[in-house]
Protein backbone atom coordinates (compact mmCIF):
# COMPACT_ATOMS: atom_id res chain seq x y z
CA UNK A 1 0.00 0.00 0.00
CA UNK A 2 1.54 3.38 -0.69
CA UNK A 3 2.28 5.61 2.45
CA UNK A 4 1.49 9.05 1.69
CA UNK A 5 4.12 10.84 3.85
CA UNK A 6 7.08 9.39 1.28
CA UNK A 7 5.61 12.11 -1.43
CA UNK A 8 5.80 15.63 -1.19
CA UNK A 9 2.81 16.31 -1.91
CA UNK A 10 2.56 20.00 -0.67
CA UNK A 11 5.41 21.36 -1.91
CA UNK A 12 3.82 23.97 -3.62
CA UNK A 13 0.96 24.28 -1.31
CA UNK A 14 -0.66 25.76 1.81
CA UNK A 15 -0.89 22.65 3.97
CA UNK A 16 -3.98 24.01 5.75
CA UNK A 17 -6.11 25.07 2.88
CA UNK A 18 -9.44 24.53 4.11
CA UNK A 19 -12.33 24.50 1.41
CA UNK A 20 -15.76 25.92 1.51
CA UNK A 21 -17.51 24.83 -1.51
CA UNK A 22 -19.21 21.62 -1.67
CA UNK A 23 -17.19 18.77 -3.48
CA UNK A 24 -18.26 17.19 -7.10
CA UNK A 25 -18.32 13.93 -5.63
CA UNK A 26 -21.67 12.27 -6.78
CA UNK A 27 -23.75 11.27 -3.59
CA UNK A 28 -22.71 7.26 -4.12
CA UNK A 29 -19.07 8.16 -4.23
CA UNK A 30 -19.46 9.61 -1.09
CA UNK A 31 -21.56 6.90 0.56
CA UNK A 32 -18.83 4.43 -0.79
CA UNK A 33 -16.22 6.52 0.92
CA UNK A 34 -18.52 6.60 4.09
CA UNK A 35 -18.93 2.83 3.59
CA UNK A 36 -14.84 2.54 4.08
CA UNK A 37 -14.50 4.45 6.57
CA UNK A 38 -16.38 2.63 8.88
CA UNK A 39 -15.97 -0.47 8.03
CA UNK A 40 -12.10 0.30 8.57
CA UNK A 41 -12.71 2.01 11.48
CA UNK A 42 -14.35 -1.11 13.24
CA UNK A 43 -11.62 -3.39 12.33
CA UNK A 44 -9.99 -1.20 15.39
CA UNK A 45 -12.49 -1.19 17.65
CA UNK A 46 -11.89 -3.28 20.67
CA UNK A 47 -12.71 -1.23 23.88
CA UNK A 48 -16.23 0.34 22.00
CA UNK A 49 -17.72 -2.39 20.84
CA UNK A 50 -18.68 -2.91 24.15
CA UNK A 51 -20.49 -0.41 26.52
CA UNK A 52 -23.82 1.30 26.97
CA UNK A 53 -24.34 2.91 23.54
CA UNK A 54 -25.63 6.69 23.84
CA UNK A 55 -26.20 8.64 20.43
CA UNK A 56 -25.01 11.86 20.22
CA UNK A 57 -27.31 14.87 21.02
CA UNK A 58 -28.38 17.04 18.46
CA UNK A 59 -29.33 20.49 19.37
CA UNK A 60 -28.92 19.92 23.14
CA UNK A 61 -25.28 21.38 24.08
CA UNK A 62 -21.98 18.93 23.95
CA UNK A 63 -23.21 16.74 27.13
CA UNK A 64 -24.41 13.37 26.94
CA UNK A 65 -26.11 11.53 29.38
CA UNK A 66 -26.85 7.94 30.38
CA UNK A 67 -29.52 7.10 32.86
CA UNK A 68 -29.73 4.61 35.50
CA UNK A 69 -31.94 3.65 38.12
CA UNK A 70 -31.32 2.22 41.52
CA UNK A 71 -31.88 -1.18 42.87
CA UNK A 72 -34.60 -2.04 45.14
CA UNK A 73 -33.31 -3.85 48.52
CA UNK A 74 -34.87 -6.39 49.71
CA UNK A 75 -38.28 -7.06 51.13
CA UNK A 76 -38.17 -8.89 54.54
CA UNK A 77 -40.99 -8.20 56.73
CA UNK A 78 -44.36 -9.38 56.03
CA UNK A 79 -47.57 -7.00 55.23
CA UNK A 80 -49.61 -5.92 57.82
CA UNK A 81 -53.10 -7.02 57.56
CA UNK A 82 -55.22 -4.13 56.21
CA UNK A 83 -52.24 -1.80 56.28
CA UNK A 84 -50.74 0.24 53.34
CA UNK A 85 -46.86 0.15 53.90
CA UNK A 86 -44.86 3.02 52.68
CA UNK A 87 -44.10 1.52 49.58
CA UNK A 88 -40.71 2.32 47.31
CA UNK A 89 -39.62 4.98 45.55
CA UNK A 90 -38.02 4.74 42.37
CA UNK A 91 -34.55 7.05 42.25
CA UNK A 92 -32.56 7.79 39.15
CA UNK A 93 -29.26 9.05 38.93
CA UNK A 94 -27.37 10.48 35.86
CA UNK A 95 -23.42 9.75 34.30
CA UNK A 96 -22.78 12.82 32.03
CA UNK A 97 -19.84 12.90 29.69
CA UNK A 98 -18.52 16.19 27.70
CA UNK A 99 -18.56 15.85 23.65
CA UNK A 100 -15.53 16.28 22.01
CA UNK A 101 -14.76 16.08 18.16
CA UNK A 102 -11.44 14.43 16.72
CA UNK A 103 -10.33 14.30 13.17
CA UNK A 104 -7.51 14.44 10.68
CA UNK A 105 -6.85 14.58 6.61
CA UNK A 106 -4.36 14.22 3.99
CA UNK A 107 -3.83 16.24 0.80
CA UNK A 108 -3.44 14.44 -2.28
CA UNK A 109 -1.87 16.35 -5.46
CA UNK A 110 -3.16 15.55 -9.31
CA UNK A 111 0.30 14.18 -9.85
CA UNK A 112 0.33 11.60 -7.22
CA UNK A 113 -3.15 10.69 -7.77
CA UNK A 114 -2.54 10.47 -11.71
CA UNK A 115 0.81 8.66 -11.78
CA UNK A 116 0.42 6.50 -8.43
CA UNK A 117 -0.14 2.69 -9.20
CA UNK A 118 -3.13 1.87 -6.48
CA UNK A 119 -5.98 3.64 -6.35
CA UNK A 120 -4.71 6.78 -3.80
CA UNK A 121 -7.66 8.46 -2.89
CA UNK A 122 -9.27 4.81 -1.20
CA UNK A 123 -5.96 3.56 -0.04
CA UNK A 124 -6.01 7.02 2.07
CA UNK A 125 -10.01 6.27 2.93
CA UNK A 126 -8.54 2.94 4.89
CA UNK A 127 -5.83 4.58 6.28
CA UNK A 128 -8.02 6.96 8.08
CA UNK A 129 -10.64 4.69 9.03
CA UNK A 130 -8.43 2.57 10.63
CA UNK A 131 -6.75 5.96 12.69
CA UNK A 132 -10.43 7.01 13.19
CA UNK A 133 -11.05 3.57 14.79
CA UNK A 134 -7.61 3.26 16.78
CA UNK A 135 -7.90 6.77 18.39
CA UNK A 136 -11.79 6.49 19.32
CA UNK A 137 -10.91 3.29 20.88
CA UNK A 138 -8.10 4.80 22.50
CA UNK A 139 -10.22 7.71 24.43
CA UNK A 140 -13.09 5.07 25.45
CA UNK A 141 -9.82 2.68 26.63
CA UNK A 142 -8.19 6.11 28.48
CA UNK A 143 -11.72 6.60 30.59
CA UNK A 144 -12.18 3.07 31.14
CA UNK A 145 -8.56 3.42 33.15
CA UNK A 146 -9.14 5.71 35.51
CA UNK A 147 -11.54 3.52 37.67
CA UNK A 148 -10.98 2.78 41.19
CA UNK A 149 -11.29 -0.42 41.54
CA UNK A 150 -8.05 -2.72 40.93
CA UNK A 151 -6.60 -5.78 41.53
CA UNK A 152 -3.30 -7.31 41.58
CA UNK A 153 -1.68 -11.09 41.67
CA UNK A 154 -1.38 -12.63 45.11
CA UNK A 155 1.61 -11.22 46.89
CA UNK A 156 1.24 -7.56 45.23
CA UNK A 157 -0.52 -4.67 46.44
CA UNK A 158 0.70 -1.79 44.72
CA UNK A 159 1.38 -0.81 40.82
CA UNK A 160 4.76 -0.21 41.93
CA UNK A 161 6.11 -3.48 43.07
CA UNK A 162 5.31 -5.73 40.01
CA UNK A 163 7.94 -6.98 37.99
CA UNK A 164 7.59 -10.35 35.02
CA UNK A 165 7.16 -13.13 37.38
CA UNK A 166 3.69 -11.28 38.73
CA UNK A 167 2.14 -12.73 35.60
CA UNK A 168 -1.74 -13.42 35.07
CA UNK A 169 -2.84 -16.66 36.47
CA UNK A 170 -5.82 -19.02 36.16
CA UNK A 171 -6.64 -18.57 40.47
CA UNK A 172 -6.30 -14.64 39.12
CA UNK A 173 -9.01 -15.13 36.66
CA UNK A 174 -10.74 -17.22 38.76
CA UNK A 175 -10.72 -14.22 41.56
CA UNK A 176 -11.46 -11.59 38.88
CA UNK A 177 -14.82 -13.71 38.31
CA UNK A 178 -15.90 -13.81 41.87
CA UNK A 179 -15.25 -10.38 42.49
CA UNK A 180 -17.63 -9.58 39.78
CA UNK A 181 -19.91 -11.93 40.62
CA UNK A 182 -20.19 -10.50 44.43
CA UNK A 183 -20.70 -7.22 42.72
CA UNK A 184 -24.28 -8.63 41.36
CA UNK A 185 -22.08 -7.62 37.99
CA UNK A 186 -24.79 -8.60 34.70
CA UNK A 187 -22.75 -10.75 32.28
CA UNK A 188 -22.47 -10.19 28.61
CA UNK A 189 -24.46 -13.14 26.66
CA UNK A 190 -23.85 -15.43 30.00
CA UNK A 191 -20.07 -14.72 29.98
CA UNK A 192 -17.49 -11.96 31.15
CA UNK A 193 -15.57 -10.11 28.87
CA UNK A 194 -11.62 -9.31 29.67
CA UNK A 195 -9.81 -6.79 27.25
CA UNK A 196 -5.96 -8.23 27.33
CA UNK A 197 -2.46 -7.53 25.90
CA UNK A 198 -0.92 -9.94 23.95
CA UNK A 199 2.14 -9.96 25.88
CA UNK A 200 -0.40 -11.08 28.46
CA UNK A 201 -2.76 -13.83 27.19
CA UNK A 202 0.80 -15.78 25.85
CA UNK A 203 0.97 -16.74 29.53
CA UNK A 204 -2.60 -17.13 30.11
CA UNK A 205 -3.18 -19.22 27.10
CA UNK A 206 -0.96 -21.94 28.72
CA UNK A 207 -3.31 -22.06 31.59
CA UNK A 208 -5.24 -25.78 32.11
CA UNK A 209 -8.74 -24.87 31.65
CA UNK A 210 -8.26 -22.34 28.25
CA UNK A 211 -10.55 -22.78 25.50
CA UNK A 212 -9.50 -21.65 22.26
CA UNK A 213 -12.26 -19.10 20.26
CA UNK A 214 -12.03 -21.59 17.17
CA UNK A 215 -13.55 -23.88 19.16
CA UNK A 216 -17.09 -22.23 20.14
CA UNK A 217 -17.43 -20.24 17.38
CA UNK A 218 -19.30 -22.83 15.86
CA UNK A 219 -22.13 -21.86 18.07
CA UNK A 220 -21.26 -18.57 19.27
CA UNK A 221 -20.85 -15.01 18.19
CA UNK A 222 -17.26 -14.03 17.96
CA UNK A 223 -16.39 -10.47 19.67
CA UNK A 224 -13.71 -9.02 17.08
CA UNK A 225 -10.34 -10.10 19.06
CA UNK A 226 -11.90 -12.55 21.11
CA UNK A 227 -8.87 -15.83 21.45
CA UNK A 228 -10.79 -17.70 23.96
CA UNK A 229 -12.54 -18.67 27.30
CA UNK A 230 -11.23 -18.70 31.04
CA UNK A 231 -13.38 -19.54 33.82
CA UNK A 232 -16.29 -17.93 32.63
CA UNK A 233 -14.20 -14.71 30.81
CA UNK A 234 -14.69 -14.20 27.17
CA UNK A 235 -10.62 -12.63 26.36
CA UNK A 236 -10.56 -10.23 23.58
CA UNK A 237 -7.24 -9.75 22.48
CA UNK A 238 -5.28 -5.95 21.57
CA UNK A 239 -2.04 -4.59 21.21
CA UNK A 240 -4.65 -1.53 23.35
CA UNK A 241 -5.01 -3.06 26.21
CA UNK A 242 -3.17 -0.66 28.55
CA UNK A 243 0.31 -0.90 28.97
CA UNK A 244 1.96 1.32 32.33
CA UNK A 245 5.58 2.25 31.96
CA UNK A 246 7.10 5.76 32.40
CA UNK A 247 8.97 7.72 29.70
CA UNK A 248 12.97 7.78 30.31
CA UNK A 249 13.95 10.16 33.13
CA UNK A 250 16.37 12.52 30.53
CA UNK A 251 16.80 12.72 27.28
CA UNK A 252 19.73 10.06 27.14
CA UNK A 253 19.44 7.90 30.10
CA UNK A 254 16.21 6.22 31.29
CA UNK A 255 17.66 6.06 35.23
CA UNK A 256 19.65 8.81 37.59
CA UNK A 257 21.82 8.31 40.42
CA UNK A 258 21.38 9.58 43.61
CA UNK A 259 25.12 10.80 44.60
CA UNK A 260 24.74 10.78 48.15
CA UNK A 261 23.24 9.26 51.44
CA UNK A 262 19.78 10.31 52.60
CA UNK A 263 17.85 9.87 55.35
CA UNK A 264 14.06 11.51 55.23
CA UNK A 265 15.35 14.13 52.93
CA UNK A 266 12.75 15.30 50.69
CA UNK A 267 15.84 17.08 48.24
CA UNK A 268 17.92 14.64 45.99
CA UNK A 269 21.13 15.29 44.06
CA UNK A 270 21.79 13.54 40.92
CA UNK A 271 25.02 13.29 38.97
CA UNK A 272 23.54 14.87 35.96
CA UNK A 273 21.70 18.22 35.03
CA UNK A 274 18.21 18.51 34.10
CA UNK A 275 16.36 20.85 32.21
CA UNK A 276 14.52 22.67 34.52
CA UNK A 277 10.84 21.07 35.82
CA UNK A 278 11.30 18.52 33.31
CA UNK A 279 10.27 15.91 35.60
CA UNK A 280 7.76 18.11 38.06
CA UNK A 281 4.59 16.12 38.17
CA UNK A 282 6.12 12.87 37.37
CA UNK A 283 6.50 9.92 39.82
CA UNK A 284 9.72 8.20 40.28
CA UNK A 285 11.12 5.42 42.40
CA UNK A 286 14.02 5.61 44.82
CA UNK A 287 14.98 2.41 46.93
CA UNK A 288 11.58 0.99 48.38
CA UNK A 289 9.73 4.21 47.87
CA UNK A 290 7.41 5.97 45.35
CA UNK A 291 7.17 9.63 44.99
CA UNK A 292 6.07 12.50 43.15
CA UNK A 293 8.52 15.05 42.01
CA UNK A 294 7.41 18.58 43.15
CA UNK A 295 10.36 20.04 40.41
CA UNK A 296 13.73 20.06 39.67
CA UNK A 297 16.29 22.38 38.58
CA UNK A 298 19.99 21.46 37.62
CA UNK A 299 20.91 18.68 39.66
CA UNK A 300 18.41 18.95 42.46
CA UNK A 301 14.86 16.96 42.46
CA UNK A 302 12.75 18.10 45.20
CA UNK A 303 9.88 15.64 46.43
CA UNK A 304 6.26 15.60 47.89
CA UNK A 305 7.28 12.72 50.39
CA UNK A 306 11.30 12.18 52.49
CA UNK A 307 12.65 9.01 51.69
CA UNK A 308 15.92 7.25 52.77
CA UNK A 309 18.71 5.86 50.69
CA UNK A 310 22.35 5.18 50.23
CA UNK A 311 24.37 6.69 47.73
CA UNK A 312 24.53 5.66 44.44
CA UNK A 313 20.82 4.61 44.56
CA UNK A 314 19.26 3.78 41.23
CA UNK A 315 16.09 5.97 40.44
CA UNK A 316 14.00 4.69 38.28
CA UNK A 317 10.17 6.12 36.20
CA UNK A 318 7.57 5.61 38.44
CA UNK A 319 4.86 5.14 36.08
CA UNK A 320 4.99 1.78 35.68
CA UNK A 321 6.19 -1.48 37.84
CA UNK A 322 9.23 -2.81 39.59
CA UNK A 323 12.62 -0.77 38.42
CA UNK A 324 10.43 1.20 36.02
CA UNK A 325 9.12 -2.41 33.98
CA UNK A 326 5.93 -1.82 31.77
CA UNK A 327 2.92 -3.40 34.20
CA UNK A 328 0.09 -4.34 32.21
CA UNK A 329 -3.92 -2.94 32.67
CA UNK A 330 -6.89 -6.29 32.26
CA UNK A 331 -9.96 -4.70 31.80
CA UNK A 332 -12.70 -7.32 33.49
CA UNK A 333 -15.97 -6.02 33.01
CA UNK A 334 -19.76 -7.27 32.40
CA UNK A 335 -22.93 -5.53 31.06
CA UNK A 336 -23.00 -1.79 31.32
CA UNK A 337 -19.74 -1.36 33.15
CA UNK A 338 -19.40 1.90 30.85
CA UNK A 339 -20.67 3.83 28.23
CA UNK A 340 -19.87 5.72 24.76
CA UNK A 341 -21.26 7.57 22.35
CA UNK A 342 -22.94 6.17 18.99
CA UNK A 343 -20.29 6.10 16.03
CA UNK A 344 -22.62 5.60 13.42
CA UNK A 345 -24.90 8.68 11.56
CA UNK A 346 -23.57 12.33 12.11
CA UNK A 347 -20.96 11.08 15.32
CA UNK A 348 -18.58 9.99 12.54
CA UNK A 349 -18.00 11.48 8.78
CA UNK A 350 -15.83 10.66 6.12
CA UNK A 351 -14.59 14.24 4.14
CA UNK A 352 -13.63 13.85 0.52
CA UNK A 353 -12.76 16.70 -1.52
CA UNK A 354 -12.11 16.23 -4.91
CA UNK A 355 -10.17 18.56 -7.10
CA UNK A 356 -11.07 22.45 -8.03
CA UNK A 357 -13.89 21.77 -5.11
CA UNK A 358 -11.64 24.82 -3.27
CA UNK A 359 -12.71 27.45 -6.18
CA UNK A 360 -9.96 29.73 -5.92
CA UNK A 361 -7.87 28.62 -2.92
CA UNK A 362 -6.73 26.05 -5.72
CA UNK A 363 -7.14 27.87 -8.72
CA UNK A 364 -5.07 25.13 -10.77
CA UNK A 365 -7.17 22.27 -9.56
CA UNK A 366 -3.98 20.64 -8.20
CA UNK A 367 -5.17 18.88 -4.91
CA UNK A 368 -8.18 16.53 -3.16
CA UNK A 369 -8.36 16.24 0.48
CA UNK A 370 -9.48 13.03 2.24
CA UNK A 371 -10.65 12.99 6.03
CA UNK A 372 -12.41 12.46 9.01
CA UNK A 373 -13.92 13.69 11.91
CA UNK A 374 -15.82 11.86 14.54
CA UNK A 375 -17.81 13.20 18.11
CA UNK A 376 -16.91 11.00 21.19
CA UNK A 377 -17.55 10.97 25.07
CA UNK A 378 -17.10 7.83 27.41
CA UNK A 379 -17.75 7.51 30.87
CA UNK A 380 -17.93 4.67 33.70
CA UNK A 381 -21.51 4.29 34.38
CA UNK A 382 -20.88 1.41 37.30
CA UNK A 383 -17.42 1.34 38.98
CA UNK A 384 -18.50 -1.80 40.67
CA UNK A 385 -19.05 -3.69 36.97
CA UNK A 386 -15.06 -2.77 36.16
CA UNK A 387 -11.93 -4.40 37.53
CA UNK A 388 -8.66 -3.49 36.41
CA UNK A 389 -6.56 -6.53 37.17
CA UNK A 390 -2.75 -5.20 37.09
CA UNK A 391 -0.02 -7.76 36.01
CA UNK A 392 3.67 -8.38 34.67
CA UNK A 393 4.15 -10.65 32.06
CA UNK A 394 7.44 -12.22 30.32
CA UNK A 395 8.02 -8.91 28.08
CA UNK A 396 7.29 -6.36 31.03
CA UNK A 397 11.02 -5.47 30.79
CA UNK A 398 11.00 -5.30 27.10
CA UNK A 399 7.55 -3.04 26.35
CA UNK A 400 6.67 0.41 26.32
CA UNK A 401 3.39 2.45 27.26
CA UNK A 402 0.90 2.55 24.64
């Protein structure tokens, strides 16, 4: 497939020309072009084809809401002969989410499109279908991660400690389950569904119990990226699934030194000079403890908590797990557990512009544009429906965030 970015294909032009004037597309073009985009769009999405749809609002601000109503307990005492009891009442409570738009394009010049080989105009249609469908999946994965409620392998209790050999285990799924389960947690067509990196189902997949997809899909609908069943779980697989691991500490090391001793000092000296708050707001990790960096300038780090060290201490990103090794987010959830916004109708839009649709901002009729733009909000709707089971796996020293 030809990559756009290895042509020039601006050189002569205002990269941000923005047109007003309808394009001469015919309508079915454009429907094809539509067609494309979404179709490449869902080949990305793993995260949204889950969730509580919601379509967008039209004419009623950039908020969208989802609706739920509370449980009734239960009823334990008997009725009163001849008395009226109090009765119920029913309570609703509201999730709102803020609508945002996203979208990008490419400009195509008549030369490329005339002497290219493939058809350019559609091999940039699936290029931005699939970005379309990567980054929307991205935001609904992003809000899925901030929930509160989290689990770790046995012997772990914080983010911070796990390292490869806190891998993802059978008893882990099996725990996942029952967590859920005690949660009163509404399962997706009779099953669970766990969103997992690949660098984490390799050592799941060994597990005594797995069933491999191929295997029920006989009888079953297949989820896209679903490898198999767990205890119950439904795994869909993506390179997505959230991966935890800090960014290097400078520009040509990923670790500093602390020169000296410390005890409860809350100011460390580094062999090295730093650009000036270039790690403020970051956490890092300094013998057993984690801490946030308040700021730095030249080679003094200043931080929100004292710690204690010897000299030469390593320091490591404290984003992620053990000595700074990528730590890996499974999202367990059932029915419900969150919600996004309808992709389909006006929330997502393919843009084709052909040429001389610009009038005169391209009075030679020298480039097309092809885009997209798409509305999206996702929120938690139950926190109790969500687990985020934290793990290391056998690459956690070799991968990066995501």
């Amino acid at each position: 497939m030809i990559n756009i970015n290895d042509f020039d294909i601006q050189a002569f032009a205002d990269a941000n020309v923005q047109t007003t004037e309808s394009a001469t597309l015919t309508e079915g073009m454009q429907k094809y072009y539509d067609t494309e985009l979404l179709e490449n769009a869902k080949e990305e999405l793993f995260f949204n084809q889950f969730g509580k749809v919601q379509t967008l609002p039209e004419g009623n601000g950039k908020k969208v809401q989802w609706r739920k109503f509370d449980t009734f307990g239960k009823v334990t005492s008997p009725l009163e002969e001849g008395v009226t009891p109090d009765g119920n009442t029913m309570t609703m409570t509201t999730v709102e989410a803020e609508v945002e738009q996203y979208g990008d394009y490419t400009t195509v010049s008549d030369m490329l499109d005339m002497t290219a080989v493939d058809d350019v105009i559609l091999s940039c249609t699936e290029e931005h279908g699939a970005q379309a469908g990567l980054t929307l999946d991205t935001l609904t994965r992003n809000e899925i991660c901030k929930g509160m409620n989290v689990s770790f392998p046995e012997g772990y209790s914080m983010r911070y400690e796990l390292d490869s050999d806190a891998k993802l285990t059978a008893t882990d799924v099996n725990k996942a389950v029952t967590k859920l389960k005690k949660n009163k947690t509404p399962k997706i067509n009779g099953k669970y569904i766990c969103i997992i990196h690949p660098s984490v189902s390799e050592d799941l997949r060994e597990s005594e119990g797995w069933i491999e997809a191929h295997k029920y899909a006989a009888t079953t609908e297949i989820f896209n990226g679903e490898i198999g069943e767990l205890h119950g779980v439904r795994f869909i697989e993506s390179n997505e699934a959230p991966i935890f691991h800090g960014a290097d500490l400078c520009e040509d090391t990923r670790t500093l030194i602390a020169q000296s001793e410390m005890s409860n000092a809350t100011e460390i000296t580094i062999g090295k000079s730093l650009g000036e708050d270039s790690l403020a707001g970051r956490y890092i990790l300094i013998g057993s403890a984690k801490v946030k960096v308040l700021s730095n300038n030249g080679t003094k780090i200043t931080v929100d908590t004292p710690v204690t060290c010897a000299a030469k201490t390593v320091i490591y990103p404290g984003e992620g797990g053990k000595d700074g090794c990528a730590v890996y987010g499974c999202i367990f959830f059932g029915r419900d557990a969150y919600g996004r916004v309808e992709l389909s109708g006006g929330a997502m839009e393919m843009i084709v512009k052909s040429k001389g649709s610009a009038g005169t901002a391209d009075p030679l009729n020298q480039r097309s544009t092809v885009g997209w733009k798409a509305a999206h909000a996702a929120a938690i709707l139950y926190e109790e429906r969500l687990l985020r089971f934290e793990c290391g796996s056998s690459y956690s020293l070799t991968d990066v965030a995501n």
